[in-house]
PDB file of N, CA and C in Angstrom:
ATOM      1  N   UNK A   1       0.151  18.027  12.402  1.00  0.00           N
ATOM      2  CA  UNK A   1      -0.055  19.436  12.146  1.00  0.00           C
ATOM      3  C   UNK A   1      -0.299  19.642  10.653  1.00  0.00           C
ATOM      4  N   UNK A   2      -1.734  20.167   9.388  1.00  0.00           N
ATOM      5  CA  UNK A   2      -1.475  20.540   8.889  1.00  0.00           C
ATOM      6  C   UNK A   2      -1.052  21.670   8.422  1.00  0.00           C
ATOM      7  N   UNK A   3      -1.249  23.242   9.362  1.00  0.00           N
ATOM      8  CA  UNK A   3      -0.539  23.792   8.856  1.00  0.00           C
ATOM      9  C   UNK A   3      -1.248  25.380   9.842  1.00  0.00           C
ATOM     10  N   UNK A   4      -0.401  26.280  10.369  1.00  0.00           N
ATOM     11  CA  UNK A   4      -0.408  26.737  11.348  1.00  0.00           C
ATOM     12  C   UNK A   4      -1.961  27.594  11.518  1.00  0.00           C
ATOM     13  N   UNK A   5      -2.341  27.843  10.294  1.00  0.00           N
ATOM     14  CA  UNK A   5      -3.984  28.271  10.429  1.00  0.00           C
ATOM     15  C   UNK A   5      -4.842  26.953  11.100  1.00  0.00           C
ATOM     16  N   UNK A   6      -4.585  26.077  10.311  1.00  0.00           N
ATOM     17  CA  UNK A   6      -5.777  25.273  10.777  1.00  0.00           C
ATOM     18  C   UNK A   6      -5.316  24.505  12.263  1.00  0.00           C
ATOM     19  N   UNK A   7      -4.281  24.153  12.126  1.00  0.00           N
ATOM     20  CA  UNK A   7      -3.653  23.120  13.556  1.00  0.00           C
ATOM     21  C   UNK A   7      -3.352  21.405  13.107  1.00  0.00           C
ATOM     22  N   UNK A   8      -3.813  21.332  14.120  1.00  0.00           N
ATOM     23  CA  UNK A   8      -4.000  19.550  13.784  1.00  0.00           C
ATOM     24  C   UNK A   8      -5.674  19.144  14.108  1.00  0.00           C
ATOM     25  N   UNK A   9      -6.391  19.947  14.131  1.00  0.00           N
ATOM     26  CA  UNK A   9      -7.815  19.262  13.910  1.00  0.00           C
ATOM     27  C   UNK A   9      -7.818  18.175  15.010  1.00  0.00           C
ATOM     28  N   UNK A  10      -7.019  17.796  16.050  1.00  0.00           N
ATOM     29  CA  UNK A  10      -7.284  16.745  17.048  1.00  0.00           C
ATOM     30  C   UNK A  10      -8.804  16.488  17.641  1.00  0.00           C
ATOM     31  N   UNK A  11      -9.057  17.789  18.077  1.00  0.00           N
ATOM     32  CA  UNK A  11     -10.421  17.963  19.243  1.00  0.00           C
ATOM     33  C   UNK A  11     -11.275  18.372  18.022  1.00  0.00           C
ATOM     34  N   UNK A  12     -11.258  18.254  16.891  1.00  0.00           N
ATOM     35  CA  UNK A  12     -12.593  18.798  15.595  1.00  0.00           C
ATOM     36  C   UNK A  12     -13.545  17.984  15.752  1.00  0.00           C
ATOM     37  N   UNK A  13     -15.006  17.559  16.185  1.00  0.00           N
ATOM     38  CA  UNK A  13     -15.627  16.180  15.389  1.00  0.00           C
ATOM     39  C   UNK A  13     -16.783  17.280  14.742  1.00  0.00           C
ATOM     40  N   UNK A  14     -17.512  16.394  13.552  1.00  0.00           N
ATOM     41  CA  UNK A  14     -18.850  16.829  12.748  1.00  0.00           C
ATOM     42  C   UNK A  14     -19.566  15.887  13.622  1.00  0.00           C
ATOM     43  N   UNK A  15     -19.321  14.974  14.628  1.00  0.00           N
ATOM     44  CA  UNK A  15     -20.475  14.650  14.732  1.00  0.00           C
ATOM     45  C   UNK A  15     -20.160  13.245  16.296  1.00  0.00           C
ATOM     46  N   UNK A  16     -21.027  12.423  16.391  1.00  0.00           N
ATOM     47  CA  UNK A  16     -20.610  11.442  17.520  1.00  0.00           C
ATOM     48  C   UNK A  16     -19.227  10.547  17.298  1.00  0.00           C
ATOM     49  N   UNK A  17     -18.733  10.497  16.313  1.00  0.00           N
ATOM     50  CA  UNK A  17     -17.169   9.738  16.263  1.00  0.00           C
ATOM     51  C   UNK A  17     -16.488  10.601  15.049  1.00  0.00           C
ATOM     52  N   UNK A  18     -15.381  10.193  14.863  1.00  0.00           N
ATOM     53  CA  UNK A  18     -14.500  10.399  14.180  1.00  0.00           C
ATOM     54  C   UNK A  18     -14.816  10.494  12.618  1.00  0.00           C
ATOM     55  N   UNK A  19     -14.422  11.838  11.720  1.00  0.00           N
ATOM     56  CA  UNK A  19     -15.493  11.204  10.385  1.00  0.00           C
ATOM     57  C   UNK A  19     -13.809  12.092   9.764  1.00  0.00           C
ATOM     58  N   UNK A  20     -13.153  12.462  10.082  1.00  0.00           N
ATOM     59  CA  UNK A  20     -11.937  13.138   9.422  1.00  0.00           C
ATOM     60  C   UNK A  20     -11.087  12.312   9.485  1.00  0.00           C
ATOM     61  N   UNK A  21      -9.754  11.999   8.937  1.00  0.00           N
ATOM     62  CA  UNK A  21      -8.526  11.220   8.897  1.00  0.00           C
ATOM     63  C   UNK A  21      -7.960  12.258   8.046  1.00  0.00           C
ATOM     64  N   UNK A  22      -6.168  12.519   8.530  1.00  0.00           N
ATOM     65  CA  UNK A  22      -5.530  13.235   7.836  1.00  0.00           C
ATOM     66  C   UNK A  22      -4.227  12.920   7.872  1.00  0.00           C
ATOM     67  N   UNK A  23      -3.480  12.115   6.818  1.00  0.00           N
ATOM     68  CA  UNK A  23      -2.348  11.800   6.341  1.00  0.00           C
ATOM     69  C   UNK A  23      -1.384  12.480   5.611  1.00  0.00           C
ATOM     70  N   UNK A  24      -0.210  13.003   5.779  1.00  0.00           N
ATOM     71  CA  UNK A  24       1.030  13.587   4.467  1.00  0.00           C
ATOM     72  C   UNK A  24       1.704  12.881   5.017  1.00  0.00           C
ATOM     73  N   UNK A  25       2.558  12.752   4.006  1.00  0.00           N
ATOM     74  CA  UNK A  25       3.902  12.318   3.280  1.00  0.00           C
ATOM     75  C   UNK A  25       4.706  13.301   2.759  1.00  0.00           C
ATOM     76  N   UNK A  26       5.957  13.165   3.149  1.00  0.00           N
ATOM     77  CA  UNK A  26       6.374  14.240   2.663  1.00  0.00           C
ATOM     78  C   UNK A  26       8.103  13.801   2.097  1.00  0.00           C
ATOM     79  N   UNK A  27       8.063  15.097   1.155  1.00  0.00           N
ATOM     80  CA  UNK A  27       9.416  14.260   0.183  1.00  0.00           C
ATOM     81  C   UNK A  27      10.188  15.336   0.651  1.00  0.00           C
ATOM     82  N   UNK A  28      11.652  14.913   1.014  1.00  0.00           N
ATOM     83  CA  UNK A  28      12.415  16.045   1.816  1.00  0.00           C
ATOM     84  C   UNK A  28      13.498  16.284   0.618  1.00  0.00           C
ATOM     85  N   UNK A  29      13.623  17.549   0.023  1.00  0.00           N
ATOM     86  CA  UNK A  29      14.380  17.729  -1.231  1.00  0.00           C
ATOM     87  C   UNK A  29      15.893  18.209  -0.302  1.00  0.00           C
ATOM     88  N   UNK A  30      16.732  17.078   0.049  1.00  0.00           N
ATOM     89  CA  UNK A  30      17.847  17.602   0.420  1.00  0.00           C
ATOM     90  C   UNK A  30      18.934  16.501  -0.286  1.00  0.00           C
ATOM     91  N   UNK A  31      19.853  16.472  -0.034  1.00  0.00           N
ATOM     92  CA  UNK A  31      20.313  15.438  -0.857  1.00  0.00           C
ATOM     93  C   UNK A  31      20.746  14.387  -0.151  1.00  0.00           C
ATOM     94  N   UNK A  32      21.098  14.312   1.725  1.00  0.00           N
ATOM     95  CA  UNK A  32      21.010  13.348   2.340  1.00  0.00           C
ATOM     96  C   UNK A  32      19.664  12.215   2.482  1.00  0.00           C
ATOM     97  N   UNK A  33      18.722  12.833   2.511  1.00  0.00           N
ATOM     98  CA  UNK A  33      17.129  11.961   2.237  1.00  0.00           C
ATOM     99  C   UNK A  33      17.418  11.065   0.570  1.00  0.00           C
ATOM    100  N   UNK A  34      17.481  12.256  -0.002  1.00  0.00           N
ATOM    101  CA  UNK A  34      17.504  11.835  -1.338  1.00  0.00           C
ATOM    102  C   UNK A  34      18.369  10.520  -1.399  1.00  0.00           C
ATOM    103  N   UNK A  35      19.555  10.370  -1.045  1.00  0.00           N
ATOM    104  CA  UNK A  35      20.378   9.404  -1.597  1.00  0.00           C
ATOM    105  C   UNK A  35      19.873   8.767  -0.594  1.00  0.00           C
ATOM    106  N   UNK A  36      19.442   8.913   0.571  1.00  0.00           N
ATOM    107  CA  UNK A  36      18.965   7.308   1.630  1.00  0.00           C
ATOM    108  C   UNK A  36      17.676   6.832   1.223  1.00  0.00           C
ATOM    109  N   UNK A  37      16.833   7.423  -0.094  1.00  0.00           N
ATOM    110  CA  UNK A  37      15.474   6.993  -0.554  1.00  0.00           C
ATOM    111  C   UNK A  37      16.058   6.325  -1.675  1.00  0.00           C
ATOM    112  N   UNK A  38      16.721   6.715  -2.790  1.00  0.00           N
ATOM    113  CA  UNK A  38      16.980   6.508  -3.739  1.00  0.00           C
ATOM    114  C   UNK A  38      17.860   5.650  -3.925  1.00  0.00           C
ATOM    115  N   UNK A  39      19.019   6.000  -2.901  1.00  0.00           N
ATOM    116  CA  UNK A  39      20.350   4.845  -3.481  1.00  0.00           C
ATOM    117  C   UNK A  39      21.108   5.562  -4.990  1.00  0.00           C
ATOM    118  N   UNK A  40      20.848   6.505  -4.811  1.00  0.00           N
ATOM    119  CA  UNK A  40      20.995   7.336  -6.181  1.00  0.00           C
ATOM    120  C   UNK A  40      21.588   8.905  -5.630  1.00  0.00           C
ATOM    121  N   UNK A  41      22.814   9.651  -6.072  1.00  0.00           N
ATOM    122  CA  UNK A  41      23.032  10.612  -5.550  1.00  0.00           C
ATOM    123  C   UNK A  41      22.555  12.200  -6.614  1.00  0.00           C
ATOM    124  N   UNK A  42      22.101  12.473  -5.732  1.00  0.00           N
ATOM    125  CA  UNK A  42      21.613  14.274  -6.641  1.00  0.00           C
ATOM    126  C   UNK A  42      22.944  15.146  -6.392  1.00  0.00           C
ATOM    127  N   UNK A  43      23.175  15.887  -6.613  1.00  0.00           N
ATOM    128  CA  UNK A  43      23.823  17.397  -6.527  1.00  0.00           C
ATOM    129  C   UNK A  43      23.153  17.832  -6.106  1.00  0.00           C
ATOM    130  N   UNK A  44      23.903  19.141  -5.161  1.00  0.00           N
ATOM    131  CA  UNK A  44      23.118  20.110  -4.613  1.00  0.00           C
ATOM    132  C   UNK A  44      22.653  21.061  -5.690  1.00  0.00           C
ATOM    133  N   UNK A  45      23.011  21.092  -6.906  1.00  0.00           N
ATOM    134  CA  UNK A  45      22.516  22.013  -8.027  1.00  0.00           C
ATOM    135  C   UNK A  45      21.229  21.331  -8.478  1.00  0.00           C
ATOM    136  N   UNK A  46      20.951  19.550  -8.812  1.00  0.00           N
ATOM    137  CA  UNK A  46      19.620  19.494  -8.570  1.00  0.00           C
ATOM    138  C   UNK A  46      18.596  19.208  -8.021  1.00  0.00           C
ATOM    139  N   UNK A  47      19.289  19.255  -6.682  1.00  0.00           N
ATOM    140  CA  UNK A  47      18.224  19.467  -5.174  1.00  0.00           C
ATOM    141  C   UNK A  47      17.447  20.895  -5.819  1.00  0.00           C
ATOM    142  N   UNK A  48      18.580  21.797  -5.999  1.00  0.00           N
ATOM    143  CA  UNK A  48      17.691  23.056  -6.190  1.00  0.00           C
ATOM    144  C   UNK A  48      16.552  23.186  -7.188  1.00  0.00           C
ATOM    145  N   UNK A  49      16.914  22.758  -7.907  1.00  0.00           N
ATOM    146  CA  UNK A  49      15.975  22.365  -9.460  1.00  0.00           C
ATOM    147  C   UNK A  49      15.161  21.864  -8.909  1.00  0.00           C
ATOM    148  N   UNK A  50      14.989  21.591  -8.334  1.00  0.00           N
ATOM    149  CA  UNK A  50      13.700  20.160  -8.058  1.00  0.00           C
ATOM    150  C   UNK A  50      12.770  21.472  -7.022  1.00  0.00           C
ATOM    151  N   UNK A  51      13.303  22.673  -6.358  1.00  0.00           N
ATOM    152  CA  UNK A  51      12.554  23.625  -6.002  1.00  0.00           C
ATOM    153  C   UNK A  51      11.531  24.380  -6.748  1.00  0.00           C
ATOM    154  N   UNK A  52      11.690  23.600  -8.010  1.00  0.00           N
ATOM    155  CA  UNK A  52      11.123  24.713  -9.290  1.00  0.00           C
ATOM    156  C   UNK A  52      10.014  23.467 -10.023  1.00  0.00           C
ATOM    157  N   UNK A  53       9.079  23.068  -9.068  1.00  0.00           N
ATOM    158  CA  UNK A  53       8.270  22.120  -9.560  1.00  0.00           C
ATOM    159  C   UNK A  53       7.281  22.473 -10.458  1.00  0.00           C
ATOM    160  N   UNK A  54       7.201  23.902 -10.896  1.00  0.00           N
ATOM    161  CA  UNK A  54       6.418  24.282 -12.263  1.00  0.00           C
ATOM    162  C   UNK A  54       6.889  24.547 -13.473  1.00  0.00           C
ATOM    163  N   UNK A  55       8.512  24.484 -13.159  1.00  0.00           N
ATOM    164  CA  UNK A  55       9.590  24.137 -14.507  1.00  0.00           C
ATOM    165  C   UNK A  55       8.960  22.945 -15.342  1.00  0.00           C
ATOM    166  N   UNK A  56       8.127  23.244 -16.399  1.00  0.00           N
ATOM    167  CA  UNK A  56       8.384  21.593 -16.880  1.00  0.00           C
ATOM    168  C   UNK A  56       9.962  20.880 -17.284  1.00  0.00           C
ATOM    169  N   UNK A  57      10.503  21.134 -17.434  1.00  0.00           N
ATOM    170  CA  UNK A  57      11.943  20.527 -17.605  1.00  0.00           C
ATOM    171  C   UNK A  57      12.239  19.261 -16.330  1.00  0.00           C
ATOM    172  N   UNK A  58      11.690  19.706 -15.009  1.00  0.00           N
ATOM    173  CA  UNK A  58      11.753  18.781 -13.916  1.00  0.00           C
ATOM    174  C   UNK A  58      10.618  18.083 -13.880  1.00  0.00           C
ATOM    175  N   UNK A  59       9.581  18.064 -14.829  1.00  0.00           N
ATOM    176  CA  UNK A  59       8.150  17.406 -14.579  1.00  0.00           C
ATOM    177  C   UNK A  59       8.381  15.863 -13.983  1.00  0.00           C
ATOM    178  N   UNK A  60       9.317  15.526 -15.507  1.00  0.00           N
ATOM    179  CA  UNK A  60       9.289  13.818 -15.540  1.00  0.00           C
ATOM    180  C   UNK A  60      10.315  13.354 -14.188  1.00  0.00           C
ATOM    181  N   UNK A  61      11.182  13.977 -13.468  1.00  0.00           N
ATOM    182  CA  UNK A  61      12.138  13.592 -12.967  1.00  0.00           C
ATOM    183  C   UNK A  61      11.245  13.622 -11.330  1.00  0.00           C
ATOM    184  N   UNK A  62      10.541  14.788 -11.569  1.00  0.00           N
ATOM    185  CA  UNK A  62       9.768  14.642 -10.069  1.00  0.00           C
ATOM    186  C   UNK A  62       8.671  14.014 -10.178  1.00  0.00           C
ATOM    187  N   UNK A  63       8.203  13.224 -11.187  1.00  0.00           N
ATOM    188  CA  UNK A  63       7.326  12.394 -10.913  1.00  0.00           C
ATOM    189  C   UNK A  63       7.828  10.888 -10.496  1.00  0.00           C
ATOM    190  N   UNK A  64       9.274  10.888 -11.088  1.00  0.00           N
ATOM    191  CA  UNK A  64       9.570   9.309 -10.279  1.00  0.00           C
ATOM    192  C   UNK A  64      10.284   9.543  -8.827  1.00  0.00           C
ATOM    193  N   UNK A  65      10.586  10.464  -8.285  1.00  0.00           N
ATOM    194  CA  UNK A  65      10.796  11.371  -7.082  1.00  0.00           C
ATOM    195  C   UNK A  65       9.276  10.806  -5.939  1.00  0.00           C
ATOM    196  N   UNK A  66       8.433  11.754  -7.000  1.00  0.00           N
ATOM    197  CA  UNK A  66       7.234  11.122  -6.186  1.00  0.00           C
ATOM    198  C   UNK A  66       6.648   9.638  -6.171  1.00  0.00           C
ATOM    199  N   UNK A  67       6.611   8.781  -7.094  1.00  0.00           N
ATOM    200  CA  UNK A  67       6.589   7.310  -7.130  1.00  0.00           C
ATOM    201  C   UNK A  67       7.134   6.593  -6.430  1.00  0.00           C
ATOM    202  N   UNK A  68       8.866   7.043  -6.459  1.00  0.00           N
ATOM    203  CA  UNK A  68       9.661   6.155  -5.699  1.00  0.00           C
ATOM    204  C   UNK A  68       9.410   6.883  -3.991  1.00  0.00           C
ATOM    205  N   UNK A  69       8.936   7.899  -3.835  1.00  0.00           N
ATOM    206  CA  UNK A  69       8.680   8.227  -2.247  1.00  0.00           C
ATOM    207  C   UNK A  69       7.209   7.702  -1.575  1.00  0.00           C
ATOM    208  N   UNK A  70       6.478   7.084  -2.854  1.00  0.00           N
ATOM    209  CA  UNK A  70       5.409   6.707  -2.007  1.00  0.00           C
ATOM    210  C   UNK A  70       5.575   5.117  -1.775  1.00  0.00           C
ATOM    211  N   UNK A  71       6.497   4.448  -2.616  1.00  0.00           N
ATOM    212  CA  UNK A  71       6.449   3.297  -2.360  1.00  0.00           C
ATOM    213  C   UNK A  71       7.838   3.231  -1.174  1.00  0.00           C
ATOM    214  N   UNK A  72       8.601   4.298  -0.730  1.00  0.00           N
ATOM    215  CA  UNK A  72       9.271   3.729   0.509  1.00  0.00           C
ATOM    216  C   UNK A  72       8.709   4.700   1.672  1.00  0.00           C
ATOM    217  N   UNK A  73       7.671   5.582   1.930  1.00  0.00           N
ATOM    218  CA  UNK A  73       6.665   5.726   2.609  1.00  0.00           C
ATOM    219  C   UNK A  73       5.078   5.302   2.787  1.00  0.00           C
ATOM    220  N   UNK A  74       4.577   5.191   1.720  1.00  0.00           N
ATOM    221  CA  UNK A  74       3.254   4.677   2.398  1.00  0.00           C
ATOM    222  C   UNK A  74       3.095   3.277   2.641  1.00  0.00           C
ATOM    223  N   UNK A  75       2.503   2.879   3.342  1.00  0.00           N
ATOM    224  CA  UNK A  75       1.728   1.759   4.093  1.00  0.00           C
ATOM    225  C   UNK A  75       0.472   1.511   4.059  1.00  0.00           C
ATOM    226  N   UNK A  76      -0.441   0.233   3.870  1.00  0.00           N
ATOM    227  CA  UNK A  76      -1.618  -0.075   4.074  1.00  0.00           C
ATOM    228  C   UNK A  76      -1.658   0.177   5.678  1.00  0.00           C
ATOM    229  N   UNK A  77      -0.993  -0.321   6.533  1.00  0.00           N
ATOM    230  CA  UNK A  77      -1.380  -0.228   7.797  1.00  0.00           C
ATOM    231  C   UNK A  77      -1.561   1.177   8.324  1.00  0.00           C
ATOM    232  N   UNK A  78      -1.093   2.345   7.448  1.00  0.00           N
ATOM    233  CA  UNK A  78      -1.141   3.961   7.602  1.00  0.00           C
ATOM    234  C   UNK A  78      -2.600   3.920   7.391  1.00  0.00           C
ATOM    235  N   UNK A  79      -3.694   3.176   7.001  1.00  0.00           N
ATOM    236  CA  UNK A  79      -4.882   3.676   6.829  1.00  0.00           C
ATOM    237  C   UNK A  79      -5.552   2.615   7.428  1.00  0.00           C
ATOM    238  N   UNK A  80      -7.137   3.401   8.044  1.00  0.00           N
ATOM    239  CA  UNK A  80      -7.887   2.904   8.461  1.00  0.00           C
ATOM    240  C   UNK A  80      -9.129   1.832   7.927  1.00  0.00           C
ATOM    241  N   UNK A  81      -9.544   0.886   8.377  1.00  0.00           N
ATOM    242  CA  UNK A  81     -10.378  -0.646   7.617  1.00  0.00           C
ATOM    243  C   UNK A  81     -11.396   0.571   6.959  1.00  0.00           C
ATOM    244  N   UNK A  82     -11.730   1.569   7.291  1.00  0.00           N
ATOM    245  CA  UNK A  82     -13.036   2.128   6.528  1.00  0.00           C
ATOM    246  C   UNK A  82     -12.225   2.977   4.811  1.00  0.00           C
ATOM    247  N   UNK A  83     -11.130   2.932   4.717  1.00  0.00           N
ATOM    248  CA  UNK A  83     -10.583   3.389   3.465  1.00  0.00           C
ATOM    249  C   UNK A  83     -10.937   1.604   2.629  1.00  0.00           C
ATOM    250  N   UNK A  84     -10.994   0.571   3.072  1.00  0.00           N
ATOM    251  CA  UNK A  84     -11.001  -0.286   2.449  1.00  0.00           C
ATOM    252  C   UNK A  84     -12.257  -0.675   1.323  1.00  0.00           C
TER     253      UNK A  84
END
């Protein structure tokens, strides 16, 4: 599902096969995820902080947030031989 306007695009084609692919990842700002990604414990005071991703004050902290969530979510096998 991306998102309740559009749907999930299942039955969409432009054309005789498949020409769309659509992947998220998603980083769950709670603090049970958090410490089972991290191994590292947040507070619930900066779970909340981390709601305020145009604070620069949280810039640098949610960028290794996001680093360390793509390397214990994404996968090569998540994508198809034509991304190659």
């Amino acid at each position: 599902m991306i998102d309740s306007e559009i749907g999930n695009l299942r039955s969409d084609q432009l054309g005789r096969e498949e020409l769309i692919t659509y992947l998220r990842y998603n980083v769950k700002f709670d603090e049970h995820w958090l410490q089972q990604n991290f191994k590292k414990g947040f507070n619930k005071a900066k779970v909340k902080e981390f709601e305020e991703m145009d604070k620069f004050a949280n810039i640098a902290e949610l960028s290794v947030v996001g680093r360390r969530s793509a390397q214990v979510q994404v996968r090569e096998s998540h994508f198809p031989s034509s991304f190659d």
